[in-house]
Protein backbone atom coordinates (compact mmCIF):
# COMPACT_ATOMS: atom_id res chain seq x y z
CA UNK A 1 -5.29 -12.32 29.71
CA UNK A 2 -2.14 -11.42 27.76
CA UNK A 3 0.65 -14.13 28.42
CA UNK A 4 3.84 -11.91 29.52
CA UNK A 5 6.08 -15.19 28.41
CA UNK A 6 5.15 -14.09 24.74
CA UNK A 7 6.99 -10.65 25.34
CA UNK A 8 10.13 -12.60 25.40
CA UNK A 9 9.45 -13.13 21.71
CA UNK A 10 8.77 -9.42 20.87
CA UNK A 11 10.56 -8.76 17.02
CA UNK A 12 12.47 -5.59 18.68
CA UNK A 13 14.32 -5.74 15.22
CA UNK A 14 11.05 -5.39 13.33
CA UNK A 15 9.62 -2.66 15.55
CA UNK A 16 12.62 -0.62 15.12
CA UNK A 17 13.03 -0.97 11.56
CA UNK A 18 9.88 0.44 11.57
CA UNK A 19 10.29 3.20 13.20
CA UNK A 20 13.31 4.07 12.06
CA UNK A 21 11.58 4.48 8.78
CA UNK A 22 9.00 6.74 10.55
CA UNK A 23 11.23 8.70 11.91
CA UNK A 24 12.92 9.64 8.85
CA UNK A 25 9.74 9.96 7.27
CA UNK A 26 8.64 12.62 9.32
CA UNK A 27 12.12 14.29 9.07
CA UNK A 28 11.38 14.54 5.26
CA UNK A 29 8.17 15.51 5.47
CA UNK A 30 9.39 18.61 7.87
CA UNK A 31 11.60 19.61 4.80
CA UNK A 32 9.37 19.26 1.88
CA UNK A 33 6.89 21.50 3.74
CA UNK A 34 9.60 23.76 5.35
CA UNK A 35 8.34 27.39 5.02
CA UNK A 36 4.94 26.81 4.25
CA UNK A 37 1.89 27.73 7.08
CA UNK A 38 1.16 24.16 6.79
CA UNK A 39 4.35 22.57 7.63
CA UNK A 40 3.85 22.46 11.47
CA UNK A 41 0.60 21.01 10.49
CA UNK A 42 1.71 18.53 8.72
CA UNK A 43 4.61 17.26 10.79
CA UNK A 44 2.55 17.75 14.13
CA UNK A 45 -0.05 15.12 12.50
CA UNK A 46 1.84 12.73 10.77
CA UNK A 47 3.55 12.34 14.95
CA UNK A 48 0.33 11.58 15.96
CA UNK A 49 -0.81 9.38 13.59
CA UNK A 50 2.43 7.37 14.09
CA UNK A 51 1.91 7.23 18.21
CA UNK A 52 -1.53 6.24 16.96
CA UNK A 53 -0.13 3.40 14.32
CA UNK A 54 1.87 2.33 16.96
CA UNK A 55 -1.20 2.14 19.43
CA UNK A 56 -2.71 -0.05 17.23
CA UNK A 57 0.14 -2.52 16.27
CA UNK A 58 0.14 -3.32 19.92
CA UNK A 59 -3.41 -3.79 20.68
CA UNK A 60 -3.45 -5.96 17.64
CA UNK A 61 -0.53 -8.24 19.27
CA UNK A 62 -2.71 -8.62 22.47
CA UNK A 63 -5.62 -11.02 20.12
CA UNK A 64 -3.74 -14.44 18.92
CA UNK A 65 -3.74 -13.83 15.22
CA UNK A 66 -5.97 -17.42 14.90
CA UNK A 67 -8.44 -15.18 16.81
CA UNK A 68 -7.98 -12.67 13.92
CA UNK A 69 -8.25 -14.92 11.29
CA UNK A 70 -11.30 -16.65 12.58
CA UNK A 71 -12.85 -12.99 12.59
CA UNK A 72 -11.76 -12.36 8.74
CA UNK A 73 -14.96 -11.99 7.47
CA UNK A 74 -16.16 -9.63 9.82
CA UNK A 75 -13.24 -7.39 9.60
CA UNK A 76 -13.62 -7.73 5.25
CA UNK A 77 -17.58 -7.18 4.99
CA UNK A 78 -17.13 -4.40 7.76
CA UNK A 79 -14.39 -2.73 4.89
CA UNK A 80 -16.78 -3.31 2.08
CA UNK A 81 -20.22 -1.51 4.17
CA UNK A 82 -17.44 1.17 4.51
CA UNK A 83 -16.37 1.69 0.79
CA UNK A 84 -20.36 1.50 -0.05
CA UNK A 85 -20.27 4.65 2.47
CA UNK A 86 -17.94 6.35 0.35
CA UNK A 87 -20.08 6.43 -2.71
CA UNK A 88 -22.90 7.54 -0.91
CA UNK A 89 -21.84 10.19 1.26
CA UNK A 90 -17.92 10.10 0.38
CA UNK A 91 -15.62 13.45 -0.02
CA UNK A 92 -12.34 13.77 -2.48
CA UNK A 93 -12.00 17.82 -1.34
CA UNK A 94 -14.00 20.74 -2.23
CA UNK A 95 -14.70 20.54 -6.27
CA UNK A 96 -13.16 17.35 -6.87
CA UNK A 97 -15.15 14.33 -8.70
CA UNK A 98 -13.31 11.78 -6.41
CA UNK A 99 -14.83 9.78 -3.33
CA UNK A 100 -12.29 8.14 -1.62
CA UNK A 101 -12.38 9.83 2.06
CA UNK A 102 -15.15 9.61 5.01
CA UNK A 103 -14.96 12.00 7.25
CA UNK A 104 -14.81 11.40 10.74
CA UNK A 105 -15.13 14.71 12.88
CA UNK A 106 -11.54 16.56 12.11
CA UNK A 107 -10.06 13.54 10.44
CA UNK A 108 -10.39 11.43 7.24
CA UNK A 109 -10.60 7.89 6.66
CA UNK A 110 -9.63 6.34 3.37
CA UNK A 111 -11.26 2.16 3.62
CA UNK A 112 -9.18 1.59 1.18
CA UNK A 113 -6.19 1.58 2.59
CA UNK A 114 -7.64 -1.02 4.69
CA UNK A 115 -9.24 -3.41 2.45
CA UNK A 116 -6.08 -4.74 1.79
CA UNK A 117 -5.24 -5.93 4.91
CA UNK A 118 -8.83 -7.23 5.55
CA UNK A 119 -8.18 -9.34 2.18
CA UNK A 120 -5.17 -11.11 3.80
CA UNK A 121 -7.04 -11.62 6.67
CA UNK A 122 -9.91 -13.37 4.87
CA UNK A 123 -8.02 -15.11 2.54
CA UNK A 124 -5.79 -16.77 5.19
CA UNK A 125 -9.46 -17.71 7.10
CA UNK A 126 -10.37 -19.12 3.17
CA UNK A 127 -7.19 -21.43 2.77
CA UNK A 128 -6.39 -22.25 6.37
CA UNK A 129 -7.92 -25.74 6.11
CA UNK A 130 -7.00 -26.55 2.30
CA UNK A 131 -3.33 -28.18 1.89
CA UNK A 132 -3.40 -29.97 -1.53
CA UNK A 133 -0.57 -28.74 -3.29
CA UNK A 134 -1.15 -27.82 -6.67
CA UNK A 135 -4.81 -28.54 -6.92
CA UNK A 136 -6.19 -25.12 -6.90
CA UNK A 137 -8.72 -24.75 -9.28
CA UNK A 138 -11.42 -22.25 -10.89
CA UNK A 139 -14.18 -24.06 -8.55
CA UNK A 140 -11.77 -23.32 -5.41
CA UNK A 141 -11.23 -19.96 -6.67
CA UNK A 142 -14.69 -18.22 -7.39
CA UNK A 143 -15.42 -17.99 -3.55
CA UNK A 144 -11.78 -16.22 -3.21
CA UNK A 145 -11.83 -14.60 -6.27
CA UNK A 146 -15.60 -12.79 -5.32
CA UNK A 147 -13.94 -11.53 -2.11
CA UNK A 148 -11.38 -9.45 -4.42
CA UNK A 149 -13.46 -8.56 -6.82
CA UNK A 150 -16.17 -6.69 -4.69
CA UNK A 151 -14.10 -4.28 -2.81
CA UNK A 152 -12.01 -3.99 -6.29
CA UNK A 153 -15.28 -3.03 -8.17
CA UNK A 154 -16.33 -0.16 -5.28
CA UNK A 155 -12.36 1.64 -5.13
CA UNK A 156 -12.50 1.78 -8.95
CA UNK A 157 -16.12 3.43 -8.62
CA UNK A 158 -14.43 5.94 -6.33
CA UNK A 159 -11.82 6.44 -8.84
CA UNK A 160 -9.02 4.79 -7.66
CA UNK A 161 -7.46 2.32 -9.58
CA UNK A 162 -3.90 1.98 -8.39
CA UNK A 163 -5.21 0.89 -4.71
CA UNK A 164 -7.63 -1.36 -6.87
CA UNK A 165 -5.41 -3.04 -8.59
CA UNK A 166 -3.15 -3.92 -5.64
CA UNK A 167 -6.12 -6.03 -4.44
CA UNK A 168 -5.06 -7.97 -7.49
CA UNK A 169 -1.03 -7.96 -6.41
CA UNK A 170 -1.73 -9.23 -2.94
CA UNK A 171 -4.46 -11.84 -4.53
CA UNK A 172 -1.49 -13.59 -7.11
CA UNK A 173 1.27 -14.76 -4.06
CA UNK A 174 -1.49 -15.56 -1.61
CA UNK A 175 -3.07 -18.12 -4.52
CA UNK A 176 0.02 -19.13 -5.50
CA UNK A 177 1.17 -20.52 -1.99
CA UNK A 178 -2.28 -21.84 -1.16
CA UNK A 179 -1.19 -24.20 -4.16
CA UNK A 180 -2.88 -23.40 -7.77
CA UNK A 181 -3.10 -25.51 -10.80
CA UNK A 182 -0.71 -24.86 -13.67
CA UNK A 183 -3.57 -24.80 -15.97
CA UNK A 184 -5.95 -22.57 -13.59
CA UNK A 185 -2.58 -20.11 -13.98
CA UNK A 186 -2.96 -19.95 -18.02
CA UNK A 187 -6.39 -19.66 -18.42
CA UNK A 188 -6.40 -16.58 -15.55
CA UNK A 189 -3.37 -14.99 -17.63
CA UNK A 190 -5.75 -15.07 -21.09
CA UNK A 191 -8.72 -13.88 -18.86
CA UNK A 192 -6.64 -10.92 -17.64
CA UNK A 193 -5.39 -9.98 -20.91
CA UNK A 194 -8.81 -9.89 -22.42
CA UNK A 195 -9.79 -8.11 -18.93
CA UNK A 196 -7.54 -4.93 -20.22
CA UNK A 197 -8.51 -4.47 -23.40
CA UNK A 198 -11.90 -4.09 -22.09
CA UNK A 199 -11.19 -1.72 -19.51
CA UNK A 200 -9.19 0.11 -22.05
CA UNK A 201 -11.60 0.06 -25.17
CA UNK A 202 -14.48 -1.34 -23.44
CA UNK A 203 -17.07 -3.15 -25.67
CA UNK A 204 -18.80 -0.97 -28.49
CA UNK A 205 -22.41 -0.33 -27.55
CA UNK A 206 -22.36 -2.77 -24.96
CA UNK A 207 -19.77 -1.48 -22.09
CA UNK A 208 -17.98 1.83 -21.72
CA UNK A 209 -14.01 1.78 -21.10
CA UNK A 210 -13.41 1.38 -17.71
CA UNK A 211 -10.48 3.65 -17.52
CA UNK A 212 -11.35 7.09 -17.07
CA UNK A 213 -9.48 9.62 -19.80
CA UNK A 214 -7.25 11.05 -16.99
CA UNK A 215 -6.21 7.44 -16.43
CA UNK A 216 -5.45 6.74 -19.79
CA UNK A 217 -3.74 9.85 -20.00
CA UNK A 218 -1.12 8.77 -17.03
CA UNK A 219 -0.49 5.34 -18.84
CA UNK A 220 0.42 7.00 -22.12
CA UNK A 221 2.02 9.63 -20.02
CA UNK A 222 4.50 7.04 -18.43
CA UNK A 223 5.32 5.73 -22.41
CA UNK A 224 6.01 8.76 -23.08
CA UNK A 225 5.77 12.01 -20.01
CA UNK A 226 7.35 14.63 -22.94
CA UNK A 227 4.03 14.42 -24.56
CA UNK A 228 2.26 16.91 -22.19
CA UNK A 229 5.47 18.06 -19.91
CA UNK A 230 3.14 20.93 -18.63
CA UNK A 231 0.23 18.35 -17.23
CA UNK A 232 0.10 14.95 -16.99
CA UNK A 233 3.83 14.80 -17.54
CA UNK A 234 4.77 17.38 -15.18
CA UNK A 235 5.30 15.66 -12.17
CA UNK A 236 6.79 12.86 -13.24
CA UNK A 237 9.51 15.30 -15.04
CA UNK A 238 9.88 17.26 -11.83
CA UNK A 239 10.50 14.23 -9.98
CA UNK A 240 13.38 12.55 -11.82
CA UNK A 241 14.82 16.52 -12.06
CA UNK A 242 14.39 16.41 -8.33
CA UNK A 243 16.04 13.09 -7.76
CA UNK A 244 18.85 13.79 -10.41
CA UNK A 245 19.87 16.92 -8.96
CA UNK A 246 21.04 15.31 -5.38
CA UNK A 247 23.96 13.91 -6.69
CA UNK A 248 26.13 11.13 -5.08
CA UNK A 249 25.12 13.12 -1.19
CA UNK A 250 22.11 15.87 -2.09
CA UNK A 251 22.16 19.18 -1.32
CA UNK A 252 21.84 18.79 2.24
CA UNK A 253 18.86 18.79 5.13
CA UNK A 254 16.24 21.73 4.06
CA UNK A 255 18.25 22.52 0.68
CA UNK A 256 16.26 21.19 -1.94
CA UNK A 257 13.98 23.46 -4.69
CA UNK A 258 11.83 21.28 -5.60
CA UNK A 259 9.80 20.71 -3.25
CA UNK A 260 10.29 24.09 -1.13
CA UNK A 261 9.24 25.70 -3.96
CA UNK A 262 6.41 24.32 -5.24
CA UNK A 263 7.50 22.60 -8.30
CA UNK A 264 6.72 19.21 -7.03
CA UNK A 265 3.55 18.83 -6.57
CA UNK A 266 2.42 16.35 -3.76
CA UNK A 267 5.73 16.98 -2.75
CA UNK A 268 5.13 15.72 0.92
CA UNK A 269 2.70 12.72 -0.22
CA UNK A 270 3.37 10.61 -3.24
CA UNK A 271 6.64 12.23 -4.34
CA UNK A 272 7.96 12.87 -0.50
CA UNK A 273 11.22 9.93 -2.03
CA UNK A 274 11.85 12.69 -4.75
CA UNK A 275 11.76 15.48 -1.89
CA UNK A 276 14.31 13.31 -0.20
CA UNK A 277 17.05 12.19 -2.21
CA UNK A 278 17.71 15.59 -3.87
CA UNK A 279 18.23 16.50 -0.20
CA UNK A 280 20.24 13.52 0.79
CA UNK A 281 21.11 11.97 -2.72
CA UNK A 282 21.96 8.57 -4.41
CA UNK A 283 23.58 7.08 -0.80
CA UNK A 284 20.95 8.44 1.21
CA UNK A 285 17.95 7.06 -1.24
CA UNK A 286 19.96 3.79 -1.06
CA UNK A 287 19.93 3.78 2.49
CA UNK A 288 16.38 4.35 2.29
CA UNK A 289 15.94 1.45 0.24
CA UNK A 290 18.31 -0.70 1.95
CA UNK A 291 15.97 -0.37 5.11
CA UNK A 292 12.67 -1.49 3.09
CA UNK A 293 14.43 -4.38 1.90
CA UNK A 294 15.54 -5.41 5.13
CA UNK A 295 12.45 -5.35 6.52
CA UNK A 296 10.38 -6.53 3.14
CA UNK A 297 13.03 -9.82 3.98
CA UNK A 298 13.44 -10.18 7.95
CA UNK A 299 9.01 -10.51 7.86
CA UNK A 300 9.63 -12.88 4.60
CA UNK A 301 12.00 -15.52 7.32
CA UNK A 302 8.31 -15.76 9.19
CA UNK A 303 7.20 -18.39 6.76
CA UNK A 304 10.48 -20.34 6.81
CA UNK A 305 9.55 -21.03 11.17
CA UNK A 306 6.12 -21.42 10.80
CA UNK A 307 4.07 -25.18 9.61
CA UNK A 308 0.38 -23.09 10.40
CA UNK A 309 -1.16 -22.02 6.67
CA UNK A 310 -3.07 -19.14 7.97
CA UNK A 311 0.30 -17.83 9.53
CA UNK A 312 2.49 -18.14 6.21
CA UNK A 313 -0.35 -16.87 4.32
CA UNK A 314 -0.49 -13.47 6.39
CA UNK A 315 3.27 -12.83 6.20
CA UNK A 316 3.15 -13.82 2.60
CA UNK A 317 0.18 -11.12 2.14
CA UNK A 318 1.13 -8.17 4.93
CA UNK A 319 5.00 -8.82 3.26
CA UNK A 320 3.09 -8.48 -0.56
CA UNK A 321 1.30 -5.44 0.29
CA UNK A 322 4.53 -3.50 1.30
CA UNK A 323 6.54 -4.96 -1.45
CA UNK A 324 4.31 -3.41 -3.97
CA UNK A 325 4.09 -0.42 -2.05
CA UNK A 326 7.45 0.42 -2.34
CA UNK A 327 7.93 -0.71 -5.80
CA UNK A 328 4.97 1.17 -7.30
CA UNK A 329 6.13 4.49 -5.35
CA UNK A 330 9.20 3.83 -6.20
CA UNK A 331 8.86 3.30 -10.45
CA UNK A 332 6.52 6.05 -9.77
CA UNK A 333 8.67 8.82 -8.84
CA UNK A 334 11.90 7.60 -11.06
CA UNK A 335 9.35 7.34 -14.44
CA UNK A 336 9.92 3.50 -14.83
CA UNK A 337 5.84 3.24 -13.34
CA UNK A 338 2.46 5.35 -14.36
CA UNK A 339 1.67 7.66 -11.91
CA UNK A 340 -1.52 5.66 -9.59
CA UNK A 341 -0.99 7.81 -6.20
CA UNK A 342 0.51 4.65 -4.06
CA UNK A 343 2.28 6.49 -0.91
CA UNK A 344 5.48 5.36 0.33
CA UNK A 345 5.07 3.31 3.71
CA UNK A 346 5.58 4.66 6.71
CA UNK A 347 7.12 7.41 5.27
CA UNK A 348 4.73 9.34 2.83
CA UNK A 349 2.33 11.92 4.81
CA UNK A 350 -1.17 10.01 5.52
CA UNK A 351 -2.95 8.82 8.40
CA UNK A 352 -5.28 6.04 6.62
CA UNK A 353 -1.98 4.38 5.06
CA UNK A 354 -0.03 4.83 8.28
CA UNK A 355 -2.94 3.10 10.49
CA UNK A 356 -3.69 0.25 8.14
CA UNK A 357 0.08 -0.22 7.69
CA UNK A 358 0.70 -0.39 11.25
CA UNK A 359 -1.91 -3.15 11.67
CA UNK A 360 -0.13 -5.01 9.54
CA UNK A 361 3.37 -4.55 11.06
CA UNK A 362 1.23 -5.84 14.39
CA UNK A 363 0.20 -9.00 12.50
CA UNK A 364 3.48 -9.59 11.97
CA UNK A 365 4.74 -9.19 15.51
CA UNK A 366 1.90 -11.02 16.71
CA UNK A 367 2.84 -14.36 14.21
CA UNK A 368 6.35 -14.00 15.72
CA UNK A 369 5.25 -14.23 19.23
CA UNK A 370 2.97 -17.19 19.02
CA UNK A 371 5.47 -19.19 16.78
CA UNK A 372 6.78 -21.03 19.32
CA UNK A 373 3.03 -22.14 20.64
């Protein structure tokens, strides 16, 4: 039975932030896909998959989070039997080589999106018990380090290599406050480095690169987007045209030509910052960002008020994963990042990020509301 003394320790301030950020999400997304058949469609959908978010961040507060950490294996092998699905029966759209998508009757589902969260929740069920400082090891690590690499190994297969790689983002903090050896930390760092010149060359007769051509392409791309301005390179240079042309205040709500007319593309997806701030410009992009950080460090004060491990190791995850959302779309859009196809959360069109983001905002309000216990 839910306690109703825990609702006196509801993070209002969190939930609003939240969907604050919706909101104006969806407000963008109406202009990027303003006079286009689809644009009903699109802002009609991403509604619902917000009440639906929403839906879930509060059933997820009625379970004590101990309850969901004790279940983290079951949520993280249930993600993994998922992204298996996707290789075996899997859709990326009519024609294209990808698998990232099941489909569910009339709607999609990206795992994915959700593997992330899973990972946090195992990972805090790994290091719950372990509390010497500093003595993290390679031995400690292979069990931890097997749970990343699995799900890592299947989204790559699919391709999809940016959400693969922020397996690895959320991994680094999570290991690093569970308490890793300074040594353990070099010898990864070599590993790694050796790690990308394999996936980049791969090993002559022995392994194939690991990086496809068209993800080569984007990383040479970002050195340099000039060198093919009319494919890889085009929507980056589209983008920072897009963003550069709002000004100090953009053009105004439903004013902006990049998006409207098509020379954005993924205009209402991946680039939906772009389709903003030439509408609302430098202060409104700001404000945008201003908001992310504010909640990126109101959920960081969780660990400060908390002495449970498997508590400060979901903040320090759930807070990790939208970090590097934001910073990734971010880079992405502006040129300073390759382009990987990370949305922006809670705000880029996309019911799979939208649900599995929302799950983690209800982690969060559930560790606030048992603190005091």
């Amino acid at each position: 039975m839910f306690d109703r003394r825990l609702l006196s320790n509801f993070d209002w301030v969190l939930c609003g932030t939240v969907l604050l950020i919706c909101t104006i999400g969806v407000i963008a997304i109406h202009s990027a896909t303003i006079g286009t058949p689809e644009m009903l469609f699109y802002k009609k959908r991403q509604i619902y998959w917000i009440l639906l978010g929403t839906t879930v961040a509060l059933l997820t507060i009625l379970v004590d989070y101990r309850v969901l950490v004790k279940w983290g294996y079951l949520f993280h092998f249930g993600v993994i039997f998922l992204l298996v699905l996707v290789l075996l029966f899997g859709t990326g759209g009519p024609g294209s080589p990808v698998k990232r998508w099941l489909s569910v009757g009339p709607f999609f589902v990206q795992p994915s999106e959700f593997s992330k969260f899973t990972l946090v929740l195992v990972l805090a069920r790994y290091f719950q018990e372990y509390r010497r400082i500093g003595q993290l090891g390679f031995a400690r690590l292979a069990w931890p380090t097997i749970l990343v690499l699995v799900p890592f190994v299947l989204i790559v297969k699919q391709p999809d290599l940016g959400t693969a790689l922020l397996l690895l983002i959320v991994f680094i903090p999570i290991i690093f406050l569970a308490g890793i050896r300074k040594m353990t930390i070099i010898l990864i760092g070599f590993i790694m480095m050796i790690l990308s010149l394999v996936a980049w060359f791969g090993i002559p007769s022995v392994i194939d690169p690991i990086l496809k051509p068209y993800q080569q392409d984007r990383v040479l791309t970002f050195i340099n987007p000039e060198r093919d301005s009319l494919g890889a390179g085009y929507q980056v240079i589209q983008s920072i045209v897009a963003i550069g042309s709002g000004g100090l205040w953009g053009k105004g709500f439903e004013n902006g030509t990049q998006g409207k007319l098509n020379f954005l593309p993924a205009h209402h997806t991946d680039f939906i910052f772009s389709v903003f701030t030439e509408e609302w410009g430098f202060a409104g992009g700001i404000l945008l960002l201003a908001l992310f950080l504010f909640l990126i460090l109101w959920s960081l004060s969780s660990v400060l008020k908390t002495n449970d491990r498997s508590s400060a190791i979901l903040v320090v995850g759930i807070v990790s994963i939208i970090t590097s959302h934001v910073l990734i779309n971010i880079g992405m859009v502006l040129g300073l990042m390759p382009v990987v196809g990370v949305p922006l959360p809670f705000f880029s069109y996309g019911g799979s990020s939208m649900l599995s983001m929302m799950f983690g905002v209800g982690l969060l309000l559930n560790i606030r509301m048992r603190q005091f216990r």
